[in-house]
N, C-alpha and C. Protein backbone atom coordinates (compact mmCIF):
# COMPACT_ATOMS: atom_id res chain seq x y z
N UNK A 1 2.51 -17.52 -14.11
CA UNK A 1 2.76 -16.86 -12.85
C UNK A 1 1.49 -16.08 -12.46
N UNK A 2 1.76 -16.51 -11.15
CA UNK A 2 -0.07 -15.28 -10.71
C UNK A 2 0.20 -14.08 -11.15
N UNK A 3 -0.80 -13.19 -10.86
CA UNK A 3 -1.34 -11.47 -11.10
C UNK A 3 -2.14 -11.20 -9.54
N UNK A 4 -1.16 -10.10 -9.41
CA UNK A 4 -1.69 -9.89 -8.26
C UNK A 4 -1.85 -8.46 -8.58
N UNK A 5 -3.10 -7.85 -7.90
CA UNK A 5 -3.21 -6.08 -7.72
C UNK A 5 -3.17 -4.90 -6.41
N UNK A 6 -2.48 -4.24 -6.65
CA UNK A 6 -2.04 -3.40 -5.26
C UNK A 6 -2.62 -2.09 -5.29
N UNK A 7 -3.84 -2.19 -4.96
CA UNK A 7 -5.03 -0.78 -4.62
C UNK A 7 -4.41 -0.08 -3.25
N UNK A 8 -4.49 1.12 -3.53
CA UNK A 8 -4.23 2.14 -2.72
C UNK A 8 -5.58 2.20 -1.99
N UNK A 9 -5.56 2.05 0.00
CA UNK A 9 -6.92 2.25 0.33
C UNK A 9 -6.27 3.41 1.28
N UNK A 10 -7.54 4.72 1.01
CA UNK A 10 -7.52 6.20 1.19
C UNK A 10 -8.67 6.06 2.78
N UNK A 11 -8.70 6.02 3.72
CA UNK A 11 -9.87 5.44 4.55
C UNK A 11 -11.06 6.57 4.84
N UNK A 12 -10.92 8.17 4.18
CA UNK A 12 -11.53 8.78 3.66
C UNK A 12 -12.24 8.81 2.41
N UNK A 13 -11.24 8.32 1.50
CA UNK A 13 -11.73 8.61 -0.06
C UNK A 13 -12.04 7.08 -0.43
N UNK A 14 -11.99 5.92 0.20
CA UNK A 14 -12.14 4.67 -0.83
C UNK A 14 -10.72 4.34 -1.17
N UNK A 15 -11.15 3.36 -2.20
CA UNK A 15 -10.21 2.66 -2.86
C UNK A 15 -9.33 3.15 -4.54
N UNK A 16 -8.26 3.33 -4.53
CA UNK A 16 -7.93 3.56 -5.38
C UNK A 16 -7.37 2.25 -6.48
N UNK A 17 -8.10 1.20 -7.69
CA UNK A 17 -7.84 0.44 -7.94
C UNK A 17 -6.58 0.38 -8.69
N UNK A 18 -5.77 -0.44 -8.44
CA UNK A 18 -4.60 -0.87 -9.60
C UNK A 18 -5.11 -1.67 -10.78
N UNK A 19 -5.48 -1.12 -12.18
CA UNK A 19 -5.66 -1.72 -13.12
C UNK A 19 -4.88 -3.04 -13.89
N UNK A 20 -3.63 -2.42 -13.64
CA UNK A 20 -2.57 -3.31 -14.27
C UNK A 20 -2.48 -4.64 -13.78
N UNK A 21 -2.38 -4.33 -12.63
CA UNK A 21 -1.27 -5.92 -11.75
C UNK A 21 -0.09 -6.16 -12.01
N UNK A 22 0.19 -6.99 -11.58
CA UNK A 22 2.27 -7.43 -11.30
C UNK A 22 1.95 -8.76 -11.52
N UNK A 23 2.88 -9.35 -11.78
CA UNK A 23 3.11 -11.09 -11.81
C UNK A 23 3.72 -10.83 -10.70
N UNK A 24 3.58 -11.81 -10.04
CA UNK A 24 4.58 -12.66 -8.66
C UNK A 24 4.49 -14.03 -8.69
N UNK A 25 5.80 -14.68 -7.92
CA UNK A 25 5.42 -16.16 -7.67
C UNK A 25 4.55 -16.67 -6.62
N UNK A 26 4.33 -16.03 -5.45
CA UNK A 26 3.75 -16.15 -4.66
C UNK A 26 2.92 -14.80 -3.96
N UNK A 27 2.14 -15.56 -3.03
CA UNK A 27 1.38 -14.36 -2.06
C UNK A 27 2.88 -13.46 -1.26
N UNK A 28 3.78 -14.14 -0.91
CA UNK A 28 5.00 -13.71 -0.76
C UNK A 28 5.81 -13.04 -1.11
N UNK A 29 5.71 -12.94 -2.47
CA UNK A 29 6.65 -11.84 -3.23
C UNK A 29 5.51 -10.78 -3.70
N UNK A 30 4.38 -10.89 -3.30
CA UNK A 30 3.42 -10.09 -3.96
C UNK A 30 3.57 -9.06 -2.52
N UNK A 31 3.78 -9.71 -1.35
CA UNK A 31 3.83 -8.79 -0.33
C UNK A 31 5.00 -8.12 -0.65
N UNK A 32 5.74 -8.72 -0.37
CA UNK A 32 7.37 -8.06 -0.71
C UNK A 32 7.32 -6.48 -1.73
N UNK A 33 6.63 -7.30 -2.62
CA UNK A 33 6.85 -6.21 -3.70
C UNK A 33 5.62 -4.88 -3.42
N UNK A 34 4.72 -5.46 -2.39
CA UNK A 34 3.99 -4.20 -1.63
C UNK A 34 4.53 -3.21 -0.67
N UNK A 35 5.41 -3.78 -0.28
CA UNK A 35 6.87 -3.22 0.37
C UNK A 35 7.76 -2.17 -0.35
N UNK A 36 7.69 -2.66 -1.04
CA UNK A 36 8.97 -1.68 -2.13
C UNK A 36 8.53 -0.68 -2.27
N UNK A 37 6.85 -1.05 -3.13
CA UNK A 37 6.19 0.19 -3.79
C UNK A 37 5.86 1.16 -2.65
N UNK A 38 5.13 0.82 -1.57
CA UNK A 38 5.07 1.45 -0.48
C UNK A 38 6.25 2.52 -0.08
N UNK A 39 7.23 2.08 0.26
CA UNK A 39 9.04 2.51 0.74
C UNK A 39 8.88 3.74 -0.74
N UNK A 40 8.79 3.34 -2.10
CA UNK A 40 8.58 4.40 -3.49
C UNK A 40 7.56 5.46 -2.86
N UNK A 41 6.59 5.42 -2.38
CA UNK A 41 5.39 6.24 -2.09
C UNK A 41 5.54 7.36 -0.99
N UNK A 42 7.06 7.28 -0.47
CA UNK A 42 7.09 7.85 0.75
C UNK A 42 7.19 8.98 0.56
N UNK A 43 8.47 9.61 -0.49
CA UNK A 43 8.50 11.20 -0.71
C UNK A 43 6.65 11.27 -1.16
N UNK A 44 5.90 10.85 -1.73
CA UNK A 44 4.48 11.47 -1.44
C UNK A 44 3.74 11.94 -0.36
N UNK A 45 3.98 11.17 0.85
CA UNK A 45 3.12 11.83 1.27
C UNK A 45 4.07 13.08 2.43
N UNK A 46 5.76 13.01 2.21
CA UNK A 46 6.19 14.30 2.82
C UNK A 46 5.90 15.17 2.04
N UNK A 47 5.63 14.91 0.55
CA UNK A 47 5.70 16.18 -0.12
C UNK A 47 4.28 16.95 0.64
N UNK A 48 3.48 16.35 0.79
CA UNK A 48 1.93 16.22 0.57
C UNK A 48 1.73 16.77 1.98
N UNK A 49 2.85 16.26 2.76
CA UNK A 49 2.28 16.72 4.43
C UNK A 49 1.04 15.74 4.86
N UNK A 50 0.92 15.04 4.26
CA UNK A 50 0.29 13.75 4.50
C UNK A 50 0.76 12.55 5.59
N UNK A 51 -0.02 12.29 6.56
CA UNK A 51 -0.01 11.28 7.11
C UNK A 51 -0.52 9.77 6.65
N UNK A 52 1.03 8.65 6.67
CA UNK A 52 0.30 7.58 6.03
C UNK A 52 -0.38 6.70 6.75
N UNK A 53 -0.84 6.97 7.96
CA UNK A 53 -1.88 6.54 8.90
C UNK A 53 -3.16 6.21 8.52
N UNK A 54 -3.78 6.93 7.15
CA UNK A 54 -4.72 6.94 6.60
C UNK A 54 -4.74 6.25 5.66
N UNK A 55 -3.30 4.92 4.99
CA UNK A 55 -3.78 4.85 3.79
C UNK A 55 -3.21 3.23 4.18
N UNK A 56 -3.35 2.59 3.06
CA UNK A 56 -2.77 1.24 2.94
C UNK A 56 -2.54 0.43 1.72
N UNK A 57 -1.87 -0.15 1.41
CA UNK A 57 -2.03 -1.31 0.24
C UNK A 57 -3.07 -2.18 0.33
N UNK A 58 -3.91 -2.40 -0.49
CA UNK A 58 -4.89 -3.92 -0.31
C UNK A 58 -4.22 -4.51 -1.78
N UNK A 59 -3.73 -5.69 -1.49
CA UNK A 59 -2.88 -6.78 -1.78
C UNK A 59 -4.10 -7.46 -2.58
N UNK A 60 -4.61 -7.65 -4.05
CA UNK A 60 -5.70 -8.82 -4.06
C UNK A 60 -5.29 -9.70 -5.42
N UNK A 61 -5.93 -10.52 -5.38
CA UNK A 61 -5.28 -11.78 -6.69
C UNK A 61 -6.06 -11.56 -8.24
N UNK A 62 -5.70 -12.74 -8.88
CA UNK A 62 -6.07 -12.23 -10.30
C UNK A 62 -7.61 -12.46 -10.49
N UNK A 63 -8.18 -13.14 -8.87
CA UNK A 63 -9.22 -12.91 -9.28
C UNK A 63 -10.24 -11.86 -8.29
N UNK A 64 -9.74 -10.65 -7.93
CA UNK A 64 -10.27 -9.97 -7.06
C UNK A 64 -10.58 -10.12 -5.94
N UNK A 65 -10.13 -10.99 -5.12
CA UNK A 65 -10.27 -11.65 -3.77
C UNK A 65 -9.09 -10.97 -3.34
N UNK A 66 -9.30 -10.56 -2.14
CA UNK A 66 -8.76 -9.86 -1.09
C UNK A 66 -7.40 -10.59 -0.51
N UNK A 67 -6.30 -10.16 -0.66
CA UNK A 67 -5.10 -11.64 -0.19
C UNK A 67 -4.62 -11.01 0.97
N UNK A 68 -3.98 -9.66 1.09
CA UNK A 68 -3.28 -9.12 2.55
C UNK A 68 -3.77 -7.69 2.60
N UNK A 69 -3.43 -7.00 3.65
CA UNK A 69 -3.45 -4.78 3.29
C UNK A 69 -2.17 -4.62 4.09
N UNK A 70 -1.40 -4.01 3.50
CA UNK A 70 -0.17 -3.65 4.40
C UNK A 70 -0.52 -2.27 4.76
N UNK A 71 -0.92 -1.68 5.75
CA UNK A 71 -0.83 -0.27 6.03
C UNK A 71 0.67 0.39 6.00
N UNK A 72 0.33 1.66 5.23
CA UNK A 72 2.04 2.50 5.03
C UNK A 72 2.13 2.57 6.58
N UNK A 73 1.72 2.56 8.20
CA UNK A 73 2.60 2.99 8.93
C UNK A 73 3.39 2.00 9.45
N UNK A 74 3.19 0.63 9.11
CA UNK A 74 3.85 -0.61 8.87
C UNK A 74 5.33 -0.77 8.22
N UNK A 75 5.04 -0.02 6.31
CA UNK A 75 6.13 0.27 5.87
C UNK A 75 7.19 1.31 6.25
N UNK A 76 6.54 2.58 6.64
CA UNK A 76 7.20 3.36 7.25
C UNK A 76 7.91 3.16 8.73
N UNK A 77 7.39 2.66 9.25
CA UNK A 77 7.51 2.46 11.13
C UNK A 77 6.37 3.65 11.42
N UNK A 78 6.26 3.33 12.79
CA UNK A 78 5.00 4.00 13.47
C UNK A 78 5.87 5.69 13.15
N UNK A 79 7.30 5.63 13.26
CA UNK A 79 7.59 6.98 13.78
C UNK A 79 6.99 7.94 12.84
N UNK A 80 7.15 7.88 11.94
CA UNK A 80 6.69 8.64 10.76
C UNK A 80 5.33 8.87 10.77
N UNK A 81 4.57 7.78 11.11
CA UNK A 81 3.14 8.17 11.25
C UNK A 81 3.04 9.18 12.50
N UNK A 82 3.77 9.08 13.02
CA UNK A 82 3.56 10.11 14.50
C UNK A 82 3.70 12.05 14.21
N UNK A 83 5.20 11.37 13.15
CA UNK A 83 5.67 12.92 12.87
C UNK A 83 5.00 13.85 12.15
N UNK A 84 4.53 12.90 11.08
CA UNK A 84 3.04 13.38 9.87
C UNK A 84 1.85 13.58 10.25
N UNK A 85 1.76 13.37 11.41
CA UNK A 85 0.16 13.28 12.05
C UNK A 85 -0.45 14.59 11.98
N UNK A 86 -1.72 14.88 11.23
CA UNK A 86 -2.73 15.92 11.48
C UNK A 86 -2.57 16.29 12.75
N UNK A 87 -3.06 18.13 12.91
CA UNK A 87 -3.07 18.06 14.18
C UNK A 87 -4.20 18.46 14.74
């Protein structure tokens, strides 16, 4: 089964790499499951007062090639990015 890795991108700070990786069967469930973790990440950035406007998943394969980026205001819906917004 592939290995796929889900880096946190900060569009201030860079990239935050995922060492580990996930197995998935496809580029498909690798999104999916960028979904989930994303939807997991959310009490972060209310705790944080953080807007996830700034950040995103970069989706890449087992061999470091770039496959999708889901931006959190995607996972979230825009509304949330609106409500969290710096001011």
């Amino acid at each position: 089964m592939p290995r796929f890795f889900f880096h946190i991108r900060d569009v201030r700070l860079g990239l935050s790499r995922d060492e580990l990786g996930l197995d998935c069967p496809d580029v498909e469930a690798a999104y999916l499951e960028a979904c989930r973790a994303g939807l997991d990440l959310r009490h972060e950035f209310v705790a944080r007062g953080q807007s996830p406007q700034d950040f995103s998943i970069v989706i890449a394969n087992a061999a470091h090639e770039f496959v999708s980026e889901l931006p959190f205001t995607v996972v979230f819906g825009h509304r949330m990015a609106k409500n969290n917004a710096h001011p």
